[in-house]
PDB file of N, CA and C in Angstrom:
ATOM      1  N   UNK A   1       0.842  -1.183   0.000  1.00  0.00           N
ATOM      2  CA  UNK A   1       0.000   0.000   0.000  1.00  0.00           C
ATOM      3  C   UNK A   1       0.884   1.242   0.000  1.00  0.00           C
ATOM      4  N   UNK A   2       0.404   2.332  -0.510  1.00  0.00           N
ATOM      5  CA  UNK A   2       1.252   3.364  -1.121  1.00  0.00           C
ATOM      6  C   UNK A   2       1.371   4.564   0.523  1.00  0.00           C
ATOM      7  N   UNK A   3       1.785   5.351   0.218  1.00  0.00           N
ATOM      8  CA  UNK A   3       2.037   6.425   1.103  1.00  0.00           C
ATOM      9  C   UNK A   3       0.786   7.457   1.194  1.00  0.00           C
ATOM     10  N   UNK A   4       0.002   7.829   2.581  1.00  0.00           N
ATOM     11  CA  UNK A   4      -0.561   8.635   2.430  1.00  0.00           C
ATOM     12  C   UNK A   4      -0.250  10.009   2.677  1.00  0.00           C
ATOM     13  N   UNK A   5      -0.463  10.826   1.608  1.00  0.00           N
ATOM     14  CA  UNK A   5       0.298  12.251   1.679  1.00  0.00           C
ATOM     15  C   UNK A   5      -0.161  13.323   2.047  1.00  0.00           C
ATOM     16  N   UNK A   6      -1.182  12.784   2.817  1.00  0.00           N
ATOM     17  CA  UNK A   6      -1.944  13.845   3.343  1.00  0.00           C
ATOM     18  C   UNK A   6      -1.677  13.698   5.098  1.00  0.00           C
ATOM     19  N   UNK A   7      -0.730  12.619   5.495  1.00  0.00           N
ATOM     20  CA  UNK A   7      -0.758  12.706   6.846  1.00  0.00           C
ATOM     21  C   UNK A   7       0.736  11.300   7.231  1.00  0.00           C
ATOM     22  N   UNK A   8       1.904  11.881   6.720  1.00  0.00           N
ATOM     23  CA  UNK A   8       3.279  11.165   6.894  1.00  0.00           C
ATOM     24  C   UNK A   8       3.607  10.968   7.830  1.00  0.00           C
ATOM     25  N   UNK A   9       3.175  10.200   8.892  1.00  0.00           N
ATOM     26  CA  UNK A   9       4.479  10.128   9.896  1.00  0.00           C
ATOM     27  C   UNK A   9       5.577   9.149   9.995  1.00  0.00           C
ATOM     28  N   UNK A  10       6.419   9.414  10.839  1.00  0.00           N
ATOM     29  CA  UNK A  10       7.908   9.406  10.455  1.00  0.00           C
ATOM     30  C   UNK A  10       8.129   8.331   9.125  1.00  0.00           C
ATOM     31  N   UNK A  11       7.979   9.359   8.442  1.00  0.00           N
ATOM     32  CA  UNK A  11       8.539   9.409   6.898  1.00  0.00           C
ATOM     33  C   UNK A  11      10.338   9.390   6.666  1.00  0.00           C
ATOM     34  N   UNK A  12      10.453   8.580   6.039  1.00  0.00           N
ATOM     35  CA  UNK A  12      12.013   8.957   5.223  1.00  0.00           C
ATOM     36  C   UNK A  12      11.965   9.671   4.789  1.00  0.00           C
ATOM     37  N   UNK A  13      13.418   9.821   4.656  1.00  0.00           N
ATOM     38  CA  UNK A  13      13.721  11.311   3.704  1.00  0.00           C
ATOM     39  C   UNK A  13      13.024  11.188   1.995  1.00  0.00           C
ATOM     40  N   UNK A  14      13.407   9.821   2.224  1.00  0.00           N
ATOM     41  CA  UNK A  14      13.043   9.535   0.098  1.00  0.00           C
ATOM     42  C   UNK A  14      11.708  10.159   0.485  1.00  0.00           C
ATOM     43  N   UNK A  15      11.197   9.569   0.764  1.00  0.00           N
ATOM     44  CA  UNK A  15       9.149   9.531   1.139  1.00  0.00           C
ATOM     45  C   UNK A  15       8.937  11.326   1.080  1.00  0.00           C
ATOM     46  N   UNK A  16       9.814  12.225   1.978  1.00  0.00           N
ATOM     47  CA  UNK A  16       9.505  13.367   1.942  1.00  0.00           C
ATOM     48  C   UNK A  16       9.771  14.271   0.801  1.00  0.00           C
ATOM     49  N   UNK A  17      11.367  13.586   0.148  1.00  0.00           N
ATOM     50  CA  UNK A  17      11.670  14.315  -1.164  1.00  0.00           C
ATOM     51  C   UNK A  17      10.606  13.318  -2.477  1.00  0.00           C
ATOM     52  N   UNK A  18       9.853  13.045  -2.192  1.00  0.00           N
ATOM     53  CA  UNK A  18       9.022  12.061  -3.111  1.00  0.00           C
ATOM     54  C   UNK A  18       7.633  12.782  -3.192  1.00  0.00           C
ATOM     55  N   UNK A  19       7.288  13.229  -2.225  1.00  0.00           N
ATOM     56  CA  UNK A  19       5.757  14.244  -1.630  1.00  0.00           C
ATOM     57  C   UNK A  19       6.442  15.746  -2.305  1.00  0.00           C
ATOM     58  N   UNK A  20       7.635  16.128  -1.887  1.00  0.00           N
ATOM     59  CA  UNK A  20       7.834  17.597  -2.570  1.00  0.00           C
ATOM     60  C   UNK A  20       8.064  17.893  -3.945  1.00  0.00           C
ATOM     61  N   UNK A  21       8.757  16.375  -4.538  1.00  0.00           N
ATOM     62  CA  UNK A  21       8.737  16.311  -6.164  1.00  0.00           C
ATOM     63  C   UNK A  21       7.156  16.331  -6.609  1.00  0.00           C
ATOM     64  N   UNK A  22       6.694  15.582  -6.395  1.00  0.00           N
ATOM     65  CA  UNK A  22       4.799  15.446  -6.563  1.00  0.00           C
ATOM     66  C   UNK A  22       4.329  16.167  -6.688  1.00  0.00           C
ATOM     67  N   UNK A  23       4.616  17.502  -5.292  1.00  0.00           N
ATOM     68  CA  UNK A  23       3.702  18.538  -5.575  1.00  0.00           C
ATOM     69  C   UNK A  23       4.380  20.081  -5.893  1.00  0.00           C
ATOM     70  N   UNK A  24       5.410  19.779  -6.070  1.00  0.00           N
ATOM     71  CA  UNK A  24       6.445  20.607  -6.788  1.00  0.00           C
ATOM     72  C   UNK A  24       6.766  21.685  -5.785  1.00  0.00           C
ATOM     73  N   UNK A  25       6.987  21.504  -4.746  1.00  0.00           N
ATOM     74  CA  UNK A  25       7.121  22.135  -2.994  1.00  0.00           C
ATOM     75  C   UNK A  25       9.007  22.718  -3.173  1.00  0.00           C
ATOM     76  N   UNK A  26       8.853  23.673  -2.524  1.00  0.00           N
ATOM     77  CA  UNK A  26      10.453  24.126  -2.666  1.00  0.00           C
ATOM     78  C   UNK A  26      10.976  23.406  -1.237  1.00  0.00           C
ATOM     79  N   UNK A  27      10.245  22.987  -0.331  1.00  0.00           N
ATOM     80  CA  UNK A  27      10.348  22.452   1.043  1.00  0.00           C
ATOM     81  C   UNK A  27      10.031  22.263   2.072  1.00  0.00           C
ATOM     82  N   UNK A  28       9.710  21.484   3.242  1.00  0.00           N
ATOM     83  CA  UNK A  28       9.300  21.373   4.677  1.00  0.00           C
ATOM     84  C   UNK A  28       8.654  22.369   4.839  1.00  0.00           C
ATOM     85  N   UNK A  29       7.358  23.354   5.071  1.00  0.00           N
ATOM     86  CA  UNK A  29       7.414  24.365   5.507  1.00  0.00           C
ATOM     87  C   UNK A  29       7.125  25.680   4.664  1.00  0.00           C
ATOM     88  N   UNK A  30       7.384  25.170   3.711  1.00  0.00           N
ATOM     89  CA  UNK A  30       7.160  26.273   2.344  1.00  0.00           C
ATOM     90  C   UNK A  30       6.096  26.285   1.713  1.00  0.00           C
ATOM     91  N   UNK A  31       4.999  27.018   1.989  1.00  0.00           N
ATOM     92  CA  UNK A  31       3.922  27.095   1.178  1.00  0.00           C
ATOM     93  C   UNK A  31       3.734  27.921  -0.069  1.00  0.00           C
ATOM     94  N   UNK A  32       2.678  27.259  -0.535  1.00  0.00           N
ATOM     95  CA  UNK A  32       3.093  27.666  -2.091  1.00  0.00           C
ATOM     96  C   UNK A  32       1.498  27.878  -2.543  1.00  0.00           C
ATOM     97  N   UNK A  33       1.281  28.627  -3.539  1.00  0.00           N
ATOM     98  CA  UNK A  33       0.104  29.125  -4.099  1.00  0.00           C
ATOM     99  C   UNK A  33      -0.192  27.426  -5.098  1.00  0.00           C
ATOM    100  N   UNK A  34      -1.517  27.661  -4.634  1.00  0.00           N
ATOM    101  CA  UNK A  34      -2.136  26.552  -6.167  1.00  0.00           C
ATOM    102  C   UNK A  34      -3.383  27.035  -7.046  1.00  0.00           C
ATOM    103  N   UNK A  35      -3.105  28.188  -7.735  1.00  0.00           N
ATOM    104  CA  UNK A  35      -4.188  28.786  -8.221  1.00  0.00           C
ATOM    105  C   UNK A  35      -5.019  27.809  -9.020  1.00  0.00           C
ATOM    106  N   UNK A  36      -4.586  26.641  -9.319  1.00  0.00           N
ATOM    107  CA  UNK A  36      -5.514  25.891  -9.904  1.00  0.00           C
ATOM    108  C   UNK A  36      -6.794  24.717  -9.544  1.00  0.00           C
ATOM    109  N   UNK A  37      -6.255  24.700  -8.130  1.00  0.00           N
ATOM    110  CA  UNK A  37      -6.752  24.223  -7.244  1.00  0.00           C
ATOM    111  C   UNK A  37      -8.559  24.288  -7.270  1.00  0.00           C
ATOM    112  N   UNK A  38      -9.434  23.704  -6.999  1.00  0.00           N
ATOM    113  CA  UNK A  38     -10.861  23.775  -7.168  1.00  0.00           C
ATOM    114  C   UNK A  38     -11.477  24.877  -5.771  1.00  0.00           C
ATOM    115  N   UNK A  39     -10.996  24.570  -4.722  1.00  0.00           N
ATOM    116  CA  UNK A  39     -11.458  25.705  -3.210  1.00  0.00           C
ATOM    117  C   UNK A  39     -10.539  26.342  -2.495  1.00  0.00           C
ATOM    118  N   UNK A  40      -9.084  25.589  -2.804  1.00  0.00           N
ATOM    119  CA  UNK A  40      -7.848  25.796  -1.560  1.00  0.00           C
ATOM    120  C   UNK A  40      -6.925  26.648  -2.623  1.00  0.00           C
ATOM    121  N   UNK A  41      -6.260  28.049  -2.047  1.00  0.00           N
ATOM    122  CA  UNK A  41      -5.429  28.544  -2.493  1.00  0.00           C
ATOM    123  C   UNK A  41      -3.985  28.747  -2.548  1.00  0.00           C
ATOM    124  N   UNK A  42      -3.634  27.414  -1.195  1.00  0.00           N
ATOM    125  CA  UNK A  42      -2.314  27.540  -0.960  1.00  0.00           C
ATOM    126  C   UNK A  42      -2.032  25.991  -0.415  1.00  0.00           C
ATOM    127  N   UNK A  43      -0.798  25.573  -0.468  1.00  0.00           N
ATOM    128  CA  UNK A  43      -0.553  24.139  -0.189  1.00  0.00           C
ATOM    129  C   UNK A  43       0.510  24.326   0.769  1.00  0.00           C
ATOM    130  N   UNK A  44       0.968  23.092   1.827  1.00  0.00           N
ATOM    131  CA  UNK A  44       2.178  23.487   2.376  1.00  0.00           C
ATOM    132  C   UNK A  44       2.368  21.575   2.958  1.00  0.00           C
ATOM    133  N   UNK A  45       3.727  21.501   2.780  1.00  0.00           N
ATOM    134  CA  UNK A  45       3.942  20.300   3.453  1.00  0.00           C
ATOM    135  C   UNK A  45       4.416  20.685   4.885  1.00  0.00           C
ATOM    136  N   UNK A  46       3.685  20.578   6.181  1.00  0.00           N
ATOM    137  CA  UNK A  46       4.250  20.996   7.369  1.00  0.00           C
ATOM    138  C   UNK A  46       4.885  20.106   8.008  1.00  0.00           C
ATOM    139  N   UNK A  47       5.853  20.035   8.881  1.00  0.00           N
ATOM    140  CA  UNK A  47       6.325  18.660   9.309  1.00  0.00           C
ATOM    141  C   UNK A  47       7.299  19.124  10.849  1.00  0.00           C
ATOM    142  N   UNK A  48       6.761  18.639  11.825  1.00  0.00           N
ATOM    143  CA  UNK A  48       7.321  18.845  13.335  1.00  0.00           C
ATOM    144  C   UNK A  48       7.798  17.753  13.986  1.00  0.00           C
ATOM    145  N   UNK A  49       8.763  17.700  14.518  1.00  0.00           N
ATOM    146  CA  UNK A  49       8.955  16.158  15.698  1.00  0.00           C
ATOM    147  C   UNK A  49       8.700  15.298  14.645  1.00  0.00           C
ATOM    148  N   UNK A  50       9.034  14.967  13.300  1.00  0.00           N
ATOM    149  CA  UNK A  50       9.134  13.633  12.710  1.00  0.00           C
ATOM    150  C   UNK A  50       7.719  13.714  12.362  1.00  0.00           C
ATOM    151  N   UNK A  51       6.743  14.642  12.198  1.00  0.00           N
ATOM    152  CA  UNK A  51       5.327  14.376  11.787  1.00  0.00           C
ATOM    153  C   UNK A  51       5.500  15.020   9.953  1.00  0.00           C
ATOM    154  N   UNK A  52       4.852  14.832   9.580  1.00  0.00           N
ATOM    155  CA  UNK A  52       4.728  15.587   8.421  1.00  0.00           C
ATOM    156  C   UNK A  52       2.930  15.456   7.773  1.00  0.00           C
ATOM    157  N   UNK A  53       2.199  16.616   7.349  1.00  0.00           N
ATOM    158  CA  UNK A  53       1.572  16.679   6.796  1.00  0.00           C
ATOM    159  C   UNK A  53       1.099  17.599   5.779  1.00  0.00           C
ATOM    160  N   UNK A  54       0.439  17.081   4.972  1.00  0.00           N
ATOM    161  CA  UNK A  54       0.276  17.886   3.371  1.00  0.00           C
ATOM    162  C   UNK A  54      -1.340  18.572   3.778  1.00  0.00           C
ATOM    163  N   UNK A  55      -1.198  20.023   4.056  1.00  0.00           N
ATOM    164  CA  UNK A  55      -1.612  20.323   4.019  1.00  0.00           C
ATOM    165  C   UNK A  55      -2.462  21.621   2.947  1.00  0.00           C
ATOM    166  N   UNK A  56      -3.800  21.529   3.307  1.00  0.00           N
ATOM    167  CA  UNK A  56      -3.969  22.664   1.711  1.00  0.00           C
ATOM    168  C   UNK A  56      -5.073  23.889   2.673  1.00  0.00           C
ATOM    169  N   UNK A  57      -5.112  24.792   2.370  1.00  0.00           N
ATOM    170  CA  UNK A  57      -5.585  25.828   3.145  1.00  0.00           C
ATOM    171  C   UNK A  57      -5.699  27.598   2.427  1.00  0.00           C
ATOM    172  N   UNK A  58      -6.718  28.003   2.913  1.00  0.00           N
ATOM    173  CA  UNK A  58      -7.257  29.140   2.065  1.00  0.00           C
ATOM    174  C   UNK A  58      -7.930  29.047   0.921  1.00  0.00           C
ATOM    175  N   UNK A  59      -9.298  30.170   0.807  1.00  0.00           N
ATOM    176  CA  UNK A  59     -10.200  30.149   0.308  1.00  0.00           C
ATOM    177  C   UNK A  59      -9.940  30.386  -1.260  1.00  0.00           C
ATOM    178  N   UNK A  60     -10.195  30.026  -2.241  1.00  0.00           N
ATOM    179  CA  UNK A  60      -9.845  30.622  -3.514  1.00  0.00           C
ATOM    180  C   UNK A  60     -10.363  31.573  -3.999  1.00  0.00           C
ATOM    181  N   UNK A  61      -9.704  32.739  -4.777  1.00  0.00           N
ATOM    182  CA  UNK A  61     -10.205  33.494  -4.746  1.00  0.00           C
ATOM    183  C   UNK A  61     -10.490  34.889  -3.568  1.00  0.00           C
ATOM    184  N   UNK A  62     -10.171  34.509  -2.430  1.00  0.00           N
ATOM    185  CA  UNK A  62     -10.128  35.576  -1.540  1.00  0.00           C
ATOM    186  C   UNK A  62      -8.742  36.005  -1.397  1.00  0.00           C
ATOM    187  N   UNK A  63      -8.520  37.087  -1.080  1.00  0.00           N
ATOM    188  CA  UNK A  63      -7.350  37.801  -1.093  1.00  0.00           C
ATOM    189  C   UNK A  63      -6.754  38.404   0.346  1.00  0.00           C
ATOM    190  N   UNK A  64      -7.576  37.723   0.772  1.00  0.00           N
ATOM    191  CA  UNK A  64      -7.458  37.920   2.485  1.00  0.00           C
ATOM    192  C   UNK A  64      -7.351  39.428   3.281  1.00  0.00           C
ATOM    193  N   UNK A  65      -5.966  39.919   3.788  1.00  0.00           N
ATOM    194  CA  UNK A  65      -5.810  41.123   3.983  1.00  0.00           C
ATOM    195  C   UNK A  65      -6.051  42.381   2.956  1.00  0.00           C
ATOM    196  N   UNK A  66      -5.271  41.895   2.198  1.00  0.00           N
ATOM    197  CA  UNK A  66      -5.404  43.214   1.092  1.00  0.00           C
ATOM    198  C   UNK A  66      -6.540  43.117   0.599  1.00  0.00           C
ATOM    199  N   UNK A  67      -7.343  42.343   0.465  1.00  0.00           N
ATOM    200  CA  UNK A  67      -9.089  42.441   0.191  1.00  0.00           C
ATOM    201  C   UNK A  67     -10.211  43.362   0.483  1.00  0.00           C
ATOM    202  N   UNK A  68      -9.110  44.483   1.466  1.00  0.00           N
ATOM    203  CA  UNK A  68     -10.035  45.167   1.841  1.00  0.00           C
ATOM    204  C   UNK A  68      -9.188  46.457   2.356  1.00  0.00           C
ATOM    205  N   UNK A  69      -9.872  47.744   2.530  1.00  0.00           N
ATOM    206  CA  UNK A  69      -9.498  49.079   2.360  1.00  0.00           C
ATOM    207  C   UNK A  69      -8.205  49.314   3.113  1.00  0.00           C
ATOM    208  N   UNK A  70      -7.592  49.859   3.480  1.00  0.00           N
ATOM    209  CA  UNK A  70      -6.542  50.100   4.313  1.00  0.00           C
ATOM    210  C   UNK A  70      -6.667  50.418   6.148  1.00  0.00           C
ATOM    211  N   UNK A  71      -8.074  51.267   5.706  1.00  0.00           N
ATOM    212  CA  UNK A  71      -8.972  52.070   7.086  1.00  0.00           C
ATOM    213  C   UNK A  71      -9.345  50.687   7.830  1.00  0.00           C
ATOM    214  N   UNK A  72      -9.734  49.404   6.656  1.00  0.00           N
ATOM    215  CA  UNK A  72     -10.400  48.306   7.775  1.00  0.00           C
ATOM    216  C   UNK A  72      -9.074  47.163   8.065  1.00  0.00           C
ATOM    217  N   UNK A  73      -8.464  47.409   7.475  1.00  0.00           N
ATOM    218  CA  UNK A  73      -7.507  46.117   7.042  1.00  0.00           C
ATOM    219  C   UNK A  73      -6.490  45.525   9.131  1.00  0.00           C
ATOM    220  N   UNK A  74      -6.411  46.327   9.782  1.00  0.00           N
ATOM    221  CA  UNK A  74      -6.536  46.415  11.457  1.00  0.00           C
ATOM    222  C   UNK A  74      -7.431  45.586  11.379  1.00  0.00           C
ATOM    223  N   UNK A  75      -8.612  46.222  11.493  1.00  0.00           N
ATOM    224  CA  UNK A  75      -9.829  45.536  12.382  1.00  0.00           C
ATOM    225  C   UNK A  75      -9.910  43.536  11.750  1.00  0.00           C
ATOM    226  N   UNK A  76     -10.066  44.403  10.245  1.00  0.00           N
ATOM    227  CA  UNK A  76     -10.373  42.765   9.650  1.00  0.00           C
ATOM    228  C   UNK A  76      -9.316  41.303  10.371  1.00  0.00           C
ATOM    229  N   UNK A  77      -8.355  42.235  10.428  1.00  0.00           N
ATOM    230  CA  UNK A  77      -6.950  40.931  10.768  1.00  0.00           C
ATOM    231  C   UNK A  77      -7.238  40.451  12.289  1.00  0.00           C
ATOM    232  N   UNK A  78      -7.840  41.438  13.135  1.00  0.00           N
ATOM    233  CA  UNK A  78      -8.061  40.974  14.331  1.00  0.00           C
ATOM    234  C   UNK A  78      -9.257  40.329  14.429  1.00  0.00           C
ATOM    235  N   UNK A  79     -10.087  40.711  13.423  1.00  0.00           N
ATOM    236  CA  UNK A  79     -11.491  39.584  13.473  1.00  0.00           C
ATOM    237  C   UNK A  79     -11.944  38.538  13.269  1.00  0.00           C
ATOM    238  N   UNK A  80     -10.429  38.172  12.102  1.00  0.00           N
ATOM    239  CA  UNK A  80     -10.150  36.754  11.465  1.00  0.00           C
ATOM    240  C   UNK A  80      -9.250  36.139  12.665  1.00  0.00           C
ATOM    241  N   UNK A  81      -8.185  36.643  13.743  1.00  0.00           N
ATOM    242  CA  UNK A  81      -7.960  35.884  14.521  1.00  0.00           C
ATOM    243  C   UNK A  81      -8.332  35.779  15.755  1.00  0.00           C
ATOM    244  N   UNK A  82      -9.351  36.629  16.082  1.00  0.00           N
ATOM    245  CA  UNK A  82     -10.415  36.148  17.572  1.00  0.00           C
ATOM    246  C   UNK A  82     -11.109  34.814  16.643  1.00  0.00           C
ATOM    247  N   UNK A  83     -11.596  35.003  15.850  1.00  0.00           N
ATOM    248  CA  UNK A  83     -12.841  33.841  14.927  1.00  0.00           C
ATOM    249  C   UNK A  83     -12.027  32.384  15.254  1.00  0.00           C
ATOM    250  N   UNK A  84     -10.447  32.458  15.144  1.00  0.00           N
ATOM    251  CA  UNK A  84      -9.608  31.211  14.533  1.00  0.00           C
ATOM    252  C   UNK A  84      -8.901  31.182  15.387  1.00  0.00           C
ATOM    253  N   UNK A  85      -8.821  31.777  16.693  1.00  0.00           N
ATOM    254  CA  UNK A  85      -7.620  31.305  17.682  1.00  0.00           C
ATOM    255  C   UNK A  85      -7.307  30.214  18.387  1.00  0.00           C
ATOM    256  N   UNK A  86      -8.743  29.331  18.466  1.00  0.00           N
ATOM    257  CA  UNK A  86      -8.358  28.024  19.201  1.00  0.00           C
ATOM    258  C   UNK A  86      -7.575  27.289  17.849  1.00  0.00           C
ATOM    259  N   UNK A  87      -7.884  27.266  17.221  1.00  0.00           N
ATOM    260  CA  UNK A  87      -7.248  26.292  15.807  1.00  0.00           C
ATOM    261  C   UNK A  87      -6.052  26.906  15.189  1.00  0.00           C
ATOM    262  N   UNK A  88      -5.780  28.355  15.400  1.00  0.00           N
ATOM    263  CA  UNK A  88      -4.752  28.878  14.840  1.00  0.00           C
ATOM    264  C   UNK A  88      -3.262  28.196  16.208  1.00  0.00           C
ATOM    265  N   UNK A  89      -4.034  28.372  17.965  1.00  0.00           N
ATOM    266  CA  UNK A  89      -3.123  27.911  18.442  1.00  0.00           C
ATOM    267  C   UNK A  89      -2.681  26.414  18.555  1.00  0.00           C
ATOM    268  N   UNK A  90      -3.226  25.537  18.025  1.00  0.00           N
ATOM    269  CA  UNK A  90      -2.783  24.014  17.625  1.00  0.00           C
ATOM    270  C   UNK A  90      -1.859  24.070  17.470  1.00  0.00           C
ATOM    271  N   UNK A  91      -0.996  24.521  16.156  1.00  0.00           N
ATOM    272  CA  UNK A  91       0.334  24.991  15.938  1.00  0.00           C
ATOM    273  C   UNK A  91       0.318  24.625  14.681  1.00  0.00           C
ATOM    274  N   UNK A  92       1.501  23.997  14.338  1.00  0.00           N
ATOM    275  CA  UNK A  92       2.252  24.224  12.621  1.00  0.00           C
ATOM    276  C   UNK A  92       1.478  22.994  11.908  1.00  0.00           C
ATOM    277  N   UNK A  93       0.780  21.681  12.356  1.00  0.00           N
ATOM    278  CA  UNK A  93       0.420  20.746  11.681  1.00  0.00           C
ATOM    279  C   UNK A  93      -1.441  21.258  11.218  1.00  0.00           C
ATOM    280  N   UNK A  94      -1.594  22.484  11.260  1.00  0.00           N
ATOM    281  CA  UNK A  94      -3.474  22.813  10.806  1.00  0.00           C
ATOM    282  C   UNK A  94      -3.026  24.177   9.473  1.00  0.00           C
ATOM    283  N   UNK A  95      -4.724  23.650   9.113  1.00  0.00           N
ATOM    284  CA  UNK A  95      -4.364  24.773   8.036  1.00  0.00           C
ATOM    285  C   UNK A  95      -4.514  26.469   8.630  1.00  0.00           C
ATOM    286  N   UNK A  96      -5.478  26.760   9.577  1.00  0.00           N
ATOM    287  CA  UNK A  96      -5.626  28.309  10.190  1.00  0.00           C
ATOM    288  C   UNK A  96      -3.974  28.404  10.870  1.00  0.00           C
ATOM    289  N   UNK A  97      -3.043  27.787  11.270  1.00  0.00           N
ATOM    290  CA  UNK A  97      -1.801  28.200  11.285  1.00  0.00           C
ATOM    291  C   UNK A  97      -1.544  29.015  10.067  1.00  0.00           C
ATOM    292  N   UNK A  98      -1.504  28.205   9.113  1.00  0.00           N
ATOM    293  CA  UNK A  98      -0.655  28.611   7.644  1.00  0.00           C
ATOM    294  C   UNK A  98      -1.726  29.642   7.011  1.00  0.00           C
ATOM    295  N   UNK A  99      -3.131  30.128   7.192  1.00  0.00           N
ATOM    296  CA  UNK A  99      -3.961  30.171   6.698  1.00  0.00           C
ATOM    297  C   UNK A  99      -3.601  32.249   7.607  1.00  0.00           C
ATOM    298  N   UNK A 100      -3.553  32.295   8.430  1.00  0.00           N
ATOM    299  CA  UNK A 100      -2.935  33.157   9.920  1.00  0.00           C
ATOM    300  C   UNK A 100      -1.364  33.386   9.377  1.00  0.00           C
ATOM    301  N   UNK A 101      -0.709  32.858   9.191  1.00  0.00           N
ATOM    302  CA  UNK A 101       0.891  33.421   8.852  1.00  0.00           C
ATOM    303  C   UNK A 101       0.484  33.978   7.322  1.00  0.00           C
ATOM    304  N   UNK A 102      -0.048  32.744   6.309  1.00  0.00           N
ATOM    305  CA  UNK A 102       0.363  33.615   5.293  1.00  0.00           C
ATOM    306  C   UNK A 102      -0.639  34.624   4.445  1.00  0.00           C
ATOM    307  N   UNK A 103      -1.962  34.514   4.899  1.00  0.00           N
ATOM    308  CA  UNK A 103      -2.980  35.283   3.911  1.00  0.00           C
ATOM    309  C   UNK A 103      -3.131  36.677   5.192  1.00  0.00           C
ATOM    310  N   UNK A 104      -3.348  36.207   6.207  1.00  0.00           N
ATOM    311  CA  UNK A 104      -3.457  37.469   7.199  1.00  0.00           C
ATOM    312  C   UNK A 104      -2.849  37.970   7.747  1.00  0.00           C
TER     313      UNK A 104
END
């Protein structure tokens, strides 16, 4: 049975450089836009303590911060992380982590 790449743990190295060739990832940690994607706008392979997971996160099509005026763009960022703070504090293996670092 093959590798599931949506949730690696302790993965080899082949296994991990095998998931970043696949999805054409510059690395561990590096998220990357997938404008082609059907709902999710960004991909990231996250990987902590020997965990690794392929994660995909953000709305398509939304533009997150800059989506909106300059006057609201404060308020909005703090409204998206009262909404997402229990899930943003999980840490590096969820998508509102990556979703919180890189769109907001």
């Amino acid at each position: 049975m093959g590798i599931n790449f949506y949730s690696i743990n302790r993965a080899s190295q082949k296994e991990i450089k095998d998931v970043l060739f696949r999805y054409n990832l510059k690395g561990v940690n590096k998220p990357k836009k997938t404008p082609y994607h059907v709902s999710k706008s960004h991909m990231v392979l996250a990987g902590k303590n020997g965990k690794y997971k392929l994660i995909r996160f953000g709305q398509q099509g939304v533009k997150g911060i800059l989506g909106f005026p300059k006057s609201q763009q404060k308020q909005v960022r703090e409204n998206f992380r009262k909404r997402h703070k229990k899930n943003i504090a999980k840490g590096i293996l969820y998508p509102a982590y990556w979703s919180n670092k890189e769109k907001w």
